[in-house]
PDB file of N, CA and C in Angstrom:
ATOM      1  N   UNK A   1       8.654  12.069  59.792  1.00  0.00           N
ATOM      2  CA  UNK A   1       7.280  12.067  59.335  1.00  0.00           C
ATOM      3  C   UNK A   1       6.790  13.498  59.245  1.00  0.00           C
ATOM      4  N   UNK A   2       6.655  13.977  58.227  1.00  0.00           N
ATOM      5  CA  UNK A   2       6.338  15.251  57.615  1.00  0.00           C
ATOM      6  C   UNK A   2       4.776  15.371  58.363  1.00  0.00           C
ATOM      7  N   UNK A   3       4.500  16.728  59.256  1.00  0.00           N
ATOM      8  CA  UNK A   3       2.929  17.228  59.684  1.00  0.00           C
ATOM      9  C   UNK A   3       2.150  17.951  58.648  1.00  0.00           C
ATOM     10  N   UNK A   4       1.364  18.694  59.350  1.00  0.00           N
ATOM     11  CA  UNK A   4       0.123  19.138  58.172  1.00  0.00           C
ATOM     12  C   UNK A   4       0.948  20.018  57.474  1.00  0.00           C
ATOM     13  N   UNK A   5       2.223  20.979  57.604  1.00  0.00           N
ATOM     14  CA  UNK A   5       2.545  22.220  56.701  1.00  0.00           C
ATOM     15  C   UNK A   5       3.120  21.582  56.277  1.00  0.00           C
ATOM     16  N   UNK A   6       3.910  20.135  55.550  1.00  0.00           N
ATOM     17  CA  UNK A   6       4.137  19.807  54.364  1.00  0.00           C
ATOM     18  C   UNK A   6       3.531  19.728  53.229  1.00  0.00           C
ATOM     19  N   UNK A   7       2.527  20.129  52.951  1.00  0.00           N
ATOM     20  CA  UNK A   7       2.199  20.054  51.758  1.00  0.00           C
ATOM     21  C   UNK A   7       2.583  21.818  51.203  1.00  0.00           C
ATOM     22  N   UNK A   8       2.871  22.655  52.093  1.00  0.00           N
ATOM     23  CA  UNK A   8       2.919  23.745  52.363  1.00  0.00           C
ATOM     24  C   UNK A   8       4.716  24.171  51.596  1.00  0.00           C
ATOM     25  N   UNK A   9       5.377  22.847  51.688  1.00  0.00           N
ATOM     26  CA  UNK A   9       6.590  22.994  51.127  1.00  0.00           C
ATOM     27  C   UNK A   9       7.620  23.152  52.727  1.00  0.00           C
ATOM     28  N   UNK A  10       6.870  23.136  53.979  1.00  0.00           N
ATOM     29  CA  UNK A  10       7.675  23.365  55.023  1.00  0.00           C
ATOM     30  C   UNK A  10       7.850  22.144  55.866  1.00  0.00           C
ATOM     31  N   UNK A  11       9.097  21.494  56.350  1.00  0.00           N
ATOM     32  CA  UNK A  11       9.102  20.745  57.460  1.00  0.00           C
ATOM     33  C   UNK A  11       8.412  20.964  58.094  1.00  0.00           C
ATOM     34  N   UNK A  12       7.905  19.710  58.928  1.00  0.00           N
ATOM     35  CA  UNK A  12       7.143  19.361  60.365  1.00  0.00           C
ATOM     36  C   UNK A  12       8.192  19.529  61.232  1.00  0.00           C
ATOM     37  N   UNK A  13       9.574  19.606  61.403  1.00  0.00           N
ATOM     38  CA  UNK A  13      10.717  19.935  62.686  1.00  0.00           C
ATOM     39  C   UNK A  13      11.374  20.521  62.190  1.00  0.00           C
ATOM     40  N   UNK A  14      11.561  22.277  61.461  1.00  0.00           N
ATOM     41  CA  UNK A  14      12.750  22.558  60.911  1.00  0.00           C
ATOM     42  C   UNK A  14      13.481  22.811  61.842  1.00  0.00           C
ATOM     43  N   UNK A  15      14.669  23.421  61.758  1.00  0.00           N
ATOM     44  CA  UNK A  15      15.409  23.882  62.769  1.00  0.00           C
ATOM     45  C   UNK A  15      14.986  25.482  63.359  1.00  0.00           C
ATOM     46  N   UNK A  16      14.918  25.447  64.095  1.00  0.00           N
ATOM     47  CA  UNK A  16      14.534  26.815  64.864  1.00  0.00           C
ATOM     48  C   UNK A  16      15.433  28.152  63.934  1.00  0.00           C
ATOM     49  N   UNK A  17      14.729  29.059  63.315  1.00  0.00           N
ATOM     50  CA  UNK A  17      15.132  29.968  62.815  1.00  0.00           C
ATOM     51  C   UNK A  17      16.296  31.051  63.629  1.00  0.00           C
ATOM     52  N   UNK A  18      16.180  31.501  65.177  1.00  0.00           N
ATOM     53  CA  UNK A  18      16.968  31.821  65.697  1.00  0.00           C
ATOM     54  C   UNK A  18      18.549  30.817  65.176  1.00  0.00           C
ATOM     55  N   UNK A  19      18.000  29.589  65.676  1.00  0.00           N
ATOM     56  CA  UNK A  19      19.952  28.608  65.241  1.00  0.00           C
ATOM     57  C   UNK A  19      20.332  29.050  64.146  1.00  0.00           C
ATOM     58  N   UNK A  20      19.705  29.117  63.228  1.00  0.00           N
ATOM     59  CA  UNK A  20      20.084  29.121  61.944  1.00  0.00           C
ATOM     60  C   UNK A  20      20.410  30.590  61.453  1.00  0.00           C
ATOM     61  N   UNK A  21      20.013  31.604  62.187  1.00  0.00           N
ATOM     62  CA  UNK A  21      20.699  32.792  62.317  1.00  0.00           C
ATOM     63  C   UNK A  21      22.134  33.102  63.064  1.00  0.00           C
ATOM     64  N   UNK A  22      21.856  32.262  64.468  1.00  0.00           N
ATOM     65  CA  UNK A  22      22.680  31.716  65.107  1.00  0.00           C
ATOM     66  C   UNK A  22      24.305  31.647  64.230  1.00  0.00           C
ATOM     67  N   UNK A  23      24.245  30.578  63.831  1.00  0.00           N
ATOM     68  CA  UNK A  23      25.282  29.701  62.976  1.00  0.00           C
ATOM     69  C   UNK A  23      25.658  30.747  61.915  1.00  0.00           C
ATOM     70  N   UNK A  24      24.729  31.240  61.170  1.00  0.00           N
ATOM     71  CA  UNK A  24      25.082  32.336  59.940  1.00  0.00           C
ATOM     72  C   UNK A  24      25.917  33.507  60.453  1.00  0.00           C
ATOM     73  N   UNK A  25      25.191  33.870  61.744  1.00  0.00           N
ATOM     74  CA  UNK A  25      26.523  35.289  62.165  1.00  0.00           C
ATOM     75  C   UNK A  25      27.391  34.784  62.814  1.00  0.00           C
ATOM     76  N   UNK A  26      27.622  33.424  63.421  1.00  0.00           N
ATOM     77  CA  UNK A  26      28.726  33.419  64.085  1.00  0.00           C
ATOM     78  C   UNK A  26      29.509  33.050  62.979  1.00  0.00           C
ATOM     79  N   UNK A  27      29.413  32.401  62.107  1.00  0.00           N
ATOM     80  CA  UNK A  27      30.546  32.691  61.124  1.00  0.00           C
ATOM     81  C   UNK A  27      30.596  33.574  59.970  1.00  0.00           C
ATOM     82  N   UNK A  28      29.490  34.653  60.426  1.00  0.00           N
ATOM     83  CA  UNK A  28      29.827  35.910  59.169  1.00  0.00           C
ATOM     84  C   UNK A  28      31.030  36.516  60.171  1.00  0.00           C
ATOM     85  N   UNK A  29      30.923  36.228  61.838  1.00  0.00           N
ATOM     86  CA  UNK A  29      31.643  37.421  61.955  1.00  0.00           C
ATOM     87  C   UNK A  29      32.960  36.560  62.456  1.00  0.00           C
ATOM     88  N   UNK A  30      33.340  35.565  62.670  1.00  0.00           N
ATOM     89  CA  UNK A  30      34.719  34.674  62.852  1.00  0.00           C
ATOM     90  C   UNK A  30      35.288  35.364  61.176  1.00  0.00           C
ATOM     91  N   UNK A  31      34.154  35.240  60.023  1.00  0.00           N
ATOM     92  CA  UNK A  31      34.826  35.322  58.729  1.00  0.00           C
ATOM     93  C   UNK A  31      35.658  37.321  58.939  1.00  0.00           C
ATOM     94  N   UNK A  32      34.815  37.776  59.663  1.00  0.00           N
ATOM     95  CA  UNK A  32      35.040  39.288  59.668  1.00  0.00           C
ATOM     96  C   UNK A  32      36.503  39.684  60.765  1.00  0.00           C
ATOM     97  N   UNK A  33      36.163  38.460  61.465  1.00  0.00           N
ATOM     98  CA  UNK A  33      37.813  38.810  62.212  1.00  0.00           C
ATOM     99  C   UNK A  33      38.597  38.519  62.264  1.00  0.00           C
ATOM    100  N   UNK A  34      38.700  37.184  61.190  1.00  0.00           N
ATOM    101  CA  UNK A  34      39.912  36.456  60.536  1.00  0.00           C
ATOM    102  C   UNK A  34      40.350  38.097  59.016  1.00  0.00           C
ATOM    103  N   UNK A  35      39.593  38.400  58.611  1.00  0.00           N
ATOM    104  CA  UNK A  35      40.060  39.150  57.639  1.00  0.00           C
ATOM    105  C   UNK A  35      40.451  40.408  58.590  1.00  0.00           C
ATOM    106  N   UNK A  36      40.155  41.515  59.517  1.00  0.00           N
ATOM    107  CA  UNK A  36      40.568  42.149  60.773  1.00  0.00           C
ATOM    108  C   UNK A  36      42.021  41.711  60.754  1.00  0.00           C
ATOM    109  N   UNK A  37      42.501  40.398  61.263  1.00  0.00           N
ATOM    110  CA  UNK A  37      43.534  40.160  62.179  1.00  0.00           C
ATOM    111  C   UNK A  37      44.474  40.263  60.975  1.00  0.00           C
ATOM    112  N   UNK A  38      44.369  39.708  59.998  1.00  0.00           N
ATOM    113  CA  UNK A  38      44.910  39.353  58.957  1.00  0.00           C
ATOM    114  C   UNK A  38      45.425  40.780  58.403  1.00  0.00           C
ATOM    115  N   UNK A  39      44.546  41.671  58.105  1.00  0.00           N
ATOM    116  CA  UNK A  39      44.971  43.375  58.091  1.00  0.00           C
ATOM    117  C   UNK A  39      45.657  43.534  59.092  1.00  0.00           C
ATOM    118  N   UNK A  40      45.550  42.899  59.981  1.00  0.00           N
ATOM    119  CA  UNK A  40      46.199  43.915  60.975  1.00  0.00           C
ATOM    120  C   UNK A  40      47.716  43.344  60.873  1.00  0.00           C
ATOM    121  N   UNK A  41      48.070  42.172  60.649  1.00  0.00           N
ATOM    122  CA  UNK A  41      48.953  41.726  61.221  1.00  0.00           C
ATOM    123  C   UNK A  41      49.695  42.031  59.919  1.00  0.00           C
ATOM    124  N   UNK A  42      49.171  41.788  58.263  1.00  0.00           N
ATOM    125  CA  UNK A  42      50.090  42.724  57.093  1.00  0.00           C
ATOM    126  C   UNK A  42      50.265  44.095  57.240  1.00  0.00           C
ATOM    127  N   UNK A  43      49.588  44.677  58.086  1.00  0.00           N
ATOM    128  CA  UNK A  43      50.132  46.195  58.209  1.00  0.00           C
ATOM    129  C   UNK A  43      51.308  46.355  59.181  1.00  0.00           C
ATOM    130  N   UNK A  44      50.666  45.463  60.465  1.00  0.00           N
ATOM    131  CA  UNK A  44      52.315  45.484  60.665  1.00  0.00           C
ATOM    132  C   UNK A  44      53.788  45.021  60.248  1.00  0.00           C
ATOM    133  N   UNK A  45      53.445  44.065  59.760  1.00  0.00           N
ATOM    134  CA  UNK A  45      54.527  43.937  58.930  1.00  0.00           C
ATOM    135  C   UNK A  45      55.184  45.097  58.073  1.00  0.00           C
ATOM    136  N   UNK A  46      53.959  45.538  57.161  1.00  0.00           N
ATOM    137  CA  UNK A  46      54.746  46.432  56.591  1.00  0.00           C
ATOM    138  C   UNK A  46      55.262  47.981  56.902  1.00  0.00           C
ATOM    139  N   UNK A  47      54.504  48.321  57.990  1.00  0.00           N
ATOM    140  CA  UNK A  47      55.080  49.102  59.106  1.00  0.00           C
ATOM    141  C   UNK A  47      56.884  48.772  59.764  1.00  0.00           C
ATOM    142  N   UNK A  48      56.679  47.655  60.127  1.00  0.00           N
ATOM    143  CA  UNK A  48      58.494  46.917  60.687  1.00  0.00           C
ATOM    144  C   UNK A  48      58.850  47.250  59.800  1.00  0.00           C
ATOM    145  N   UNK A  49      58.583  47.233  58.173  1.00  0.00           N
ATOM    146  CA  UNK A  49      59.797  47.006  57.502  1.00  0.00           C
ATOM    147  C   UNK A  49      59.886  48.619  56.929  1.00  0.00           C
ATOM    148  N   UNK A  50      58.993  49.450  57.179  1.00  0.00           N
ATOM    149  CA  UNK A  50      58.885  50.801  56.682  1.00  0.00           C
ATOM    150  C   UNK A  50      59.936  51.287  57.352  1.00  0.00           C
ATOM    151  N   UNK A  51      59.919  51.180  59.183  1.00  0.00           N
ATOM    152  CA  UNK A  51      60.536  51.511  59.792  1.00  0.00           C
ATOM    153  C   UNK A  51      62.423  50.936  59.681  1.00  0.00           C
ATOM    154  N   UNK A  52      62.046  49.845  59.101  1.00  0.00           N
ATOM    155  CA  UNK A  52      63.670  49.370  58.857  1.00  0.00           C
ATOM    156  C   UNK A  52      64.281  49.801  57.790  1.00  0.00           C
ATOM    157  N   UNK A  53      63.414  50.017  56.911  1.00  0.00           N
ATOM    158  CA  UNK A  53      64.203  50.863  55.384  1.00  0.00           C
ATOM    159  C   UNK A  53      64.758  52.551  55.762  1.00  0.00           C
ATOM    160  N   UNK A  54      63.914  52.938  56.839  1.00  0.00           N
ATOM    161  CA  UNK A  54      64.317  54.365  57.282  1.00  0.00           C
ATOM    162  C   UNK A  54      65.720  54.399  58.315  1.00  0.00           C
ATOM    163  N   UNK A  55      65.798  52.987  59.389  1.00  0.00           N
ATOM    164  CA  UNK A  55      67.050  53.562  59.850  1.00  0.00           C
ATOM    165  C   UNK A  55      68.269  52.374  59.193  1.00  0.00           C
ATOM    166  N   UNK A  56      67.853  51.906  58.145  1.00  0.00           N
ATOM    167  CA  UNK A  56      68.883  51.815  57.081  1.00  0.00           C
ATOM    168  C   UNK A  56      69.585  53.190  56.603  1.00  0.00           C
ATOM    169  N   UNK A  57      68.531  54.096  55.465  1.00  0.00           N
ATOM    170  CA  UNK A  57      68.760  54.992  55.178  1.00  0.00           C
ATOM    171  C   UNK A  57      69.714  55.328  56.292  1.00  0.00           C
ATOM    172  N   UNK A  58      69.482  56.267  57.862  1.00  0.00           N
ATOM    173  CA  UNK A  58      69.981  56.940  58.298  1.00  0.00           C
ATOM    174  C   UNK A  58      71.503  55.986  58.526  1.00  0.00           C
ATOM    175  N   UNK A  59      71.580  54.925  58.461  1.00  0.00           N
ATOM    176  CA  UNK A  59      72.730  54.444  58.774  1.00  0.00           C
ATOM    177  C   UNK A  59      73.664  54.348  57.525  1.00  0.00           C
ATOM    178  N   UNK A  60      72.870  54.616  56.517  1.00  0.00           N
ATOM    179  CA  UNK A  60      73.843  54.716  54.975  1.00  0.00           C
ATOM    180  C   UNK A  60      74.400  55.858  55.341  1.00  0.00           C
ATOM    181  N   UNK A  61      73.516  57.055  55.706  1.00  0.00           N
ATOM    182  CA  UNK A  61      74.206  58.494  56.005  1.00  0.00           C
ATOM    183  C   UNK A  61      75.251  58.626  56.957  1.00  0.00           C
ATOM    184  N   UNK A  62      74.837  58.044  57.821  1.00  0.00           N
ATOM    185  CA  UNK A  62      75.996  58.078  59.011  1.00  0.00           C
ATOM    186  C   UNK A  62      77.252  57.626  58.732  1.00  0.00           C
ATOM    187  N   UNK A  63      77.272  56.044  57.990  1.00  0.00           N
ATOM    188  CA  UNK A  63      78.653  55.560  57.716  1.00  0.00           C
ATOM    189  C   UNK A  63      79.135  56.333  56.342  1.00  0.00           C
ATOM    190  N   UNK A  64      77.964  56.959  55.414  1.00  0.00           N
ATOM    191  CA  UNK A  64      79.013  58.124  54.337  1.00  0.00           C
ATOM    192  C   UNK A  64      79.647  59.344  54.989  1.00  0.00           C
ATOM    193  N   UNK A  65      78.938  59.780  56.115  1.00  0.00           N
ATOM    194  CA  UNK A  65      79.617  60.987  56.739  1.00  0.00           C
ATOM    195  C   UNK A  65      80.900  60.761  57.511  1.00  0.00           C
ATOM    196  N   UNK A  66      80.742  59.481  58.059  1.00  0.00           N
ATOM    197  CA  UNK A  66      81.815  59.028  58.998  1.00  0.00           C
ATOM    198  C   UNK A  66      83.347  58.720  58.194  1.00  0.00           C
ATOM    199  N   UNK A  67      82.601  58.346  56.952  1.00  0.00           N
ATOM    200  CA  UNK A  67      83.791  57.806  55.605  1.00  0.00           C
ATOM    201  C   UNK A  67      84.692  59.030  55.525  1.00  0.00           C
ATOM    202  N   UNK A  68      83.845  59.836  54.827  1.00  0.00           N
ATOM    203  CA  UNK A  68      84.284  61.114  54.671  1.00  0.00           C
ATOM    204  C   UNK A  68      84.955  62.104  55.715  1.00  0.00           C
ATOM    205  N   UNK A  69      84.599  61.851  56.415  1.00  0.00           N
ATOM    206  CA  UNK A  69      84.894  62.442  58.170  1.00  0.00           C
ATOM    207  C   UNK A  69      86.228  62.253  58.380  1.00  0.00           C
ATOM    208  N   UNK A  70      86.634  60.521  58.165  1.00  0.00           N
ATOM    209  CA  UNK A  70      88.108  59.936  57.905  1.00  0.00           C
ATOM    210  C   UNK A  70      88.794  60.190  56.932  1.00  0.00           C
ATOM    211  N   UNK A  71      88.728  60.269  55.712  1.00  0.00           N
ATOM    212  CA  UNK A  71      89.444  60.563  54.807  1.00  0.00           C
ATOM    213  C   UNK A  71      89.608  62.027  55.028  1.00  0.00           C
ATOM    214  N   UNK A  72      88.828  63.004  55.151  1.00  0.00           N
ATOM    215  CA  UNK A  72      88.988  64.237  55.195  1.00  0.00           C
ATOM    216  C   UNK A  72      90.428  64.494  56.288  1.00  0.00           C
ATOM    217  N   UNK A  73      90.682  63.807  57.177  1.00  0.00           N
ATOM    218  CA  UNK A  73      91.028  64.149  58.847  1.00  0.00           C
ATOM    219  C   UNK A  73      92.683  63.464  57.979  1.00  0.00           C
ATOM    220  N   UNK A  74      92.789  62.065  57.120  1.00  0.00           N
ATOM    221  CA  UNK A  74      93.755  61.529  56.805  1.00  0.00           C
ATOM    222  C   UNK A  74      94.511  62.690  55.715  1.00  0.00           C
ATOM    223  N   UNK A  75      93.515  62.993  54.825  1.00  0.00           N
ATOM    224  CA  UNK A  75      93.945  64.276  53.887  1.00  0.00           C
ATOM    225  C   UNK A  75      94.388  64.959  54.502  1.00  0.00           C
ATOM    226  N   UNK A  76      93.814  65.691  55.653  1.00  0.00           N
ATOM    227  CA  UNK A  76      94.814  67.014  56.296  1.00  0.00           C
ATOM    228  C   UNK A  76      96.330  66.805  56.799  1.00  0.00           C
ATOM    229  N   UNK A  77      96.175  65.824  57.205  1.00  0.00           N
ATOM    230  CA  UNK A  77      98.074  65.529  58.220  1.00  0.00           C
ATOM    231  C   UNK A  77      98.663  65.104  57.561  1.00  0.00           C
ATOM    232  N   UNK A  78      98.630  64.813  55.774  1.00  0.00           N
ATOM    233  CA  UNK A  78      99.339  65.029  55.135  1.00  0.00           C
ATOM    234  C   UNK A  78     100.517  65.811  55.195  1.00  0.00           C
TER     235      UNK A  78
END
C-alpha cells in the first residue's frame, strides 16, 4: 500500500539506499577481483612459460656444444 510520497513517483517502503549501495559495491568490487585474479593468474602463466622457452634455449646450447664437444674429441684420435 503505497503512502503519501507516491504520488511523488516514490515508494512508501523502498529499500534503504545504504543496501542498495551496499549490493552495487559489493559486486562492483567481487567484479574487480575476479578480473585482478584472472590477470594475475594469465601473467603467470605466461611468465612459466617465458621462463621455459629460456632454459629450453640454454639447453639447445648446451646439447649443440656438447655435440660438437664429441665429434671434435672423435675427430682428433683419428
Amino acid at each position: 500500500m503505497p503512502g503519501p510520497d507516491a504520488a511523488a513517483g516514490r515508494l512508501a517502503f523502498p529499500l534503504p539506499e545504504m543496501k542498495i549501495y551496499r549490493v552495487c559495491m559489493g559486486r562492483l568490487i567481487l567484479i574487480i577481483l575476479g578480473v585482478l585474479i584472472a590477470f594475475m593468474v594469465i601473467s603467470l602463466v605466461i611468465s612459466a612459460l617465458h621462463f621455459l622457452f629460456w632454459i629450453a634455449i640454454v639447453a639447445v646450447i648446451l646439447l649443440g656444444v656438447l655435440r660438437l664437444g664429441g665429434a671434435m674429441r672423435r675427430h682428433s684420435h683419428r
